[in-house]
Protein backbone atom coordinates (compact mmCIF):
# COMPACT_ATOMS: atom_id res chain seq x y z
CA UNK A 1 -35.24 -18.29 73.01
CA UNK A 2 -31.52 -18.98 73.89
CA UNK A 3 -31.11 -22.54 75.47
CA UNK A 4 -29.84 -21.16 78.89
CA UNK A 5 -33.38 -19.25 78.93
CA UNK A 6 -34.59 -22.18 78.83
CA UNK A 7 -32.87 -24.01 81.36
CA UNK A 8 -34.35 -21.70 84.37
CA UNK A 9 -35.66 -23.85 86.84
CA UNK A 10 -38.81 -21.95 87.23
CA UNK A 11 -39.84 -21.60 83.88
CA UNK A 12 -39.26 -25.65 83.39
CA UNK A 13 -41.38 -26.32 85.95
CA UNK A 14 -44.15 -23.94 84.56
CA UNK A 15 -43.42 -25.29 81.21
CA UNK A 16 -43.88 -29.01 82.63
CA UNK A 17 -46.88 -28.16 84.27
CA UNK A 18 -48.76 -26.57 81.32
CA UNK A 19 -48.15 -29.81 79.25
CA UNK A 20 -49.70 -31.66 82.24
CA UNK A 21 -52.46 -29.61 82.13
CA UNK A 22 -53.31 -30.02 78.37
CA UNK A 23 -52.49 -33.79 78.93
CA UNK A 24 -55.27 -34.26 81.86
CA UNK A 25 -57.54 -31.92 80.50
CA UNK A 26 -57.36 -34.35 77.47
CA UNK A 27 -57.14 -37.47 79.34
CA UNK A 28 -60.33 -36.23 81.24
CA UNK A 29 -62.33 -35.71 78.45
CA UNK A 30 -61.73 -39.10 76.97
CA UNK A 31 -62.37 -40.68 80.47
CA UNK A 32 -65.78 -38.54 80.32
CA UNK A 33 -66.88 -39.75 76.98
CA UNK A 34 -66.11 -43.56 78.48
CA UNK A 35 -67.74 -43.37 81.97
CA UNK A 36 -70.98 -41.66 80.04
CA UNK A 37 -70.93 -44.70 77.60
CA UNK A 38 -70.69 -42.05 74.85
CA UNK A 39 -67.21 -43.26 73.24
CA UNK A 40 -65.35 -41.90 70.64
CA UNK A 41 -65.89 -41.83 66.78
CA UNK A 42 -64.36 -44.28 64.92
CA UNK A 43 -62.49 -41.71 62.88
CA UNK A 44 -62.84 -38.04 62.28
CA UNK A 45 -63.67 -37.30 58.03
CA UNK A 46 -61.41 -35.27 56.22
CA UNK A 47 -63.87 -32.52 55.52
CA UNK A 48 -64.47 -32.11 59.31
CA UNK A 49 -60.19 -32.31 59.34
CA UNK A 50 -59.90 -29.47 57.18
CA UNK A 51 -62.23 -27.46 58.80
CA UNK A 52 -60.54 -27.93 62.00
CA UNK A 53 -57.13 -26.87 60.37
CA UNK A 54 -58.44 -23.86 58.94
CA UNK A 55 -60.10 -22.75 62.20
CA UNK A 56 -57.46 -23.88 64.86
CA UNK A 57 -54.96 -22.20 62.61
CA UNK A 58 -56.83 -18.91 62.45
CA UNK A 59 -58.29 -18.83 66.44
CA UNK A 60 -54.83 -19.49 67.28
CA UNK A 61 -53.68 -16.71 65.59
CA UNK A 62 -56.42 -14.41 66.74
CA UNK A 63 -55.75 -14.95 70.24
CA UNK A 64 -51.51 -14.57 70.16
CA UNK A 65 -51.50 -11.70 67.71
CA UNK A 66 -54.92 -9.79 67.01
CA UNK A 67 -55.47 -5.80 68.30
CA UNK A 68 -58.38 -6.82 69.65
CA UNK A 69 -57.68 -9.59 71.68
CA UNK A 70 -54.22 -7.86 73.37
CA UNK A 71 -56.31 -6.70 76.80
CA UNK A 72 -57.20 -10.26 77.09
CA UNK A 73 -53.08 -10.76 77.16
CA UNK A 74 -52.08 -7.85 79.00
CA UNK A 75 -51.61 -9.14 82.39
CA UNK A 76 -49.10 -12.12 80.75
CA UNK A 77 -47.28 -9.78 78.71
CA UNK A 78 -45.68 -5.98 77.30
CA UNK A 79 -46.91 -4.50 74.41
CA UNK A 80 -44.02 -3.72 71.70
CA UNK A 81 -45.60 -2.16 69.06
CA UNK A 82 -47.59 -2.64 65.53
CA UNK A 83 -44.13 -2.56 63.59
CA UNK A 84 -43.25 -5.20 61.83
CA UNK A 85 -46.63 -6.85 62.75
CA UNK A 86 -48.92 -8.40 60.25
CA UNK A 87 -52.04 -6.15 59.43
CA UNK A 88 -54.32 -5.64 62.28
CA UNK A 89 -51.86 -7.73 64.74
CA UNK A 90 -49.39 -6.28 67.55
CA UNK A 91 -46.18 -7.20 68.64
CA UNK A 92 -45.80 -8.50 72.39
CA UNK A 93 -42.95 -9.81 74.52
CA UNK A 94 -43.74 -12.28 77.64
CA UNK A 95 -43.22 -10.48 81.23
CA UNK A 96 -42.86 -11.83 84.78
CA UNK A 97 -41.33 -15.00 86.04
CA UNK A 98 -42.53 -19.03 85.86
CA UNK A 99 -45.52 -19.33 85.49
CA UNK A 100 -46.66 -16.22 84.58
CA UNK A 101 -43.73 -16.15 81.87
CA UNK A 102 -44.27 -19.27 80.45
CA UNK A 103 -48.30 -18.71 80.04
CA UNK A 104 -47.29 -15.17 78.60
CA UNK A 105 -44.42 -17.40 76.04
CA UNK A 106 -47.92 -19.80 75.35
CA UNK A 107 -50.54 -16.73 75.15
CA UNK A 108 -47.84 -15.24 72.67
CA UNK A 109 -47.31 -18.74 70.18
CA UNK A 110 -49.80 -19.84 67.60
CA UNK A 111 -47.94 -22.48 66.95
CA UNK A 112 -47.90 -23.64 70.51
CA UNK A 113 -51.77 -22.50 71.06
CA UNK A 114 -52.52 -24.63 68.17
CA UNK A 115 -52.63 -27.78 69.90
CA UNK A 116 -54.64 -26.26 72.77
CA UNK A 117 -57.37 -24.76 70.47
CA UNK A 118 -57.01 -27.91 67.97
CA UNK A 119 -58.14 -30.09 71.02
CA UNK A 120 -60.68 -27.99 72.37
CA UNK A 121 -62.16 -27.77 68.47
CA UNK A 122 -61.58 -31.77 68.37
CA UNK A 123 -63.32 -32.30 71.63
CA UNK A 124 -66.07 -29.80 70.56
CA UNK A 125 -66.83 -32.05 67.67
CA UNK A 126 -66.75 -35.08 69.36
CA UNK A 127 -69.36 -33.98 72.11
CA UNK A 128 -71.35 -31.12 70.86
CA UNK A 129 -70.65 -31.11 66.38
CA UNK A 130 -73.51 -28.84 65.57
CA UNK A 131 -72.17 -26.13 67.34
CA UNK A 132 -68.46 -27.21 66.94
CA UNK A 133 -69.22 -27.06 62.98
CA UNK A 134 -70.53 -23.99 62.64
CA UNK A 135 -67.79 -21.96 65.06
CA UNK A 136 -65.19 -23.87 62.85
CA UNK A 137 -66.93 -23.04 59.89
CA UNK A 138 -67.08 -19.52 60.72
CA UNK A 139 -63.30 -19.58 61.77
CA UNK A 140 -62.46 -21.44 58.57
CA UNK A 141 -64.13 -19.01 56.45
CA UNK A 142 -62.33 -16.22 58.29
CA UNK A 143 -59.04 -17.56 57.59
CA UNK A 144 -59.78 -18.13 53.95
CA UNK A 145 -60.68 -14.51 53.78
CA UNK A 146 -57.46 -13.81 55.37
CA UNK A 147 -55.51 -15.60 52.79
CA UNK A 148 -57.53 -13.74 50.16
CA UNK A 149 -57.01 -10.36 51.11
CA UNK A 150 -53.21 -10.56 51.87
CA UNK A 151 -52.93 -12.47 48.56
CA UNK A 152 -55.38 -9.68 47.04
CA UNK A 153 -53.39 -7.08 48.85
CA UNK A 154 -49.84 -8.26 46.86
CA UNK A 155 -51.33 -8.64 43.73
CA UNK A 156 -52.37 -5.09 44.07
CA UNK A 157 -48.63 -4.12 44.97
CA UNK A 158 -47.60 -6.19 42.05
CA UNK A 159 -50.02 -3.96 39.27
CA UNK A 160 -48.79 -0.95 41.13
CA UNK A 161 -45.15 -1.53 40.44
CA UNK A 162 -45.72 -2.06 36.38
């Protein structure tokens, strides 16, 4: 994004209040956990941590790139095509103005969905961890298949190039 892009009124404001969102919707849940006397763990173990990574960085992913999930971002942005686009993944561009732009620039980012879908996982864990466990597990295990087959994939190209 070029700086001046940026620096549209609109879109800042949309920007600013989609981090006020995540921050409240955050704030809320801790202030949930409080008034219901539940708390908050102590800490989170790194087991649970990686499973988290592995499954935030995967849902992410599923829901700014997959096929399969592009009606669910059709109304926030254009379809562009599957070149250049990992297997099974599209390329999209944001469309419309403010808010609608800046959800579509969101929709679009795994990096920037990552947070979003980390705290929702987080939160999950915290209030409901049966469940939370075994969608991250299932998302974890997804993404380590992932990893396999594009690493089984160039390993393939590799023998086929000899």
């Amino acid at each position: 994004m070029v700086d001046s892009e940026f620096r549209i009124p609109g879109r800042q404001l949309a920007y600013a209040g989609l981090t006020a969102f995540h921050a409240a919707a955050l704030g809320g849940f801790i202030a949930w956990r409080k008034r219901n006397g539940k708390g908050l763990p102590e800490r989170i173990g790194l087991a649970d941590v990686a499973l988290l990574g592995l499954a935030t960085q995967r849902t992410s992913r599923a829901i700014a790139k997959d096929k399969v999930t592009a009606p669910l971002r059709a109304p926030l942005t254009d379809h562009e095509g599957e070149e250049g686009a990992a297997p099974g993944e599209v390329e999209e561009s944001p469309k419309g103005e403010g808010f609608q732009y800046a959800f579509g620039e969101l929709v679009l980012c795994p990096f920037c969905l990552a947070q979003w879908v980390g705290a929702g996982f987080v939160a999950g864990l915290v209030a409901i961890p049966r469940v939370t466990r075994l969608v991250v597990s299932l998302m974890a295990a997804v993404a380590i298949a992932d990893f396999l087959q594009v690493g089984y994939k160039a390993a393939e190209e590799r023998m086929q190039r000899r």
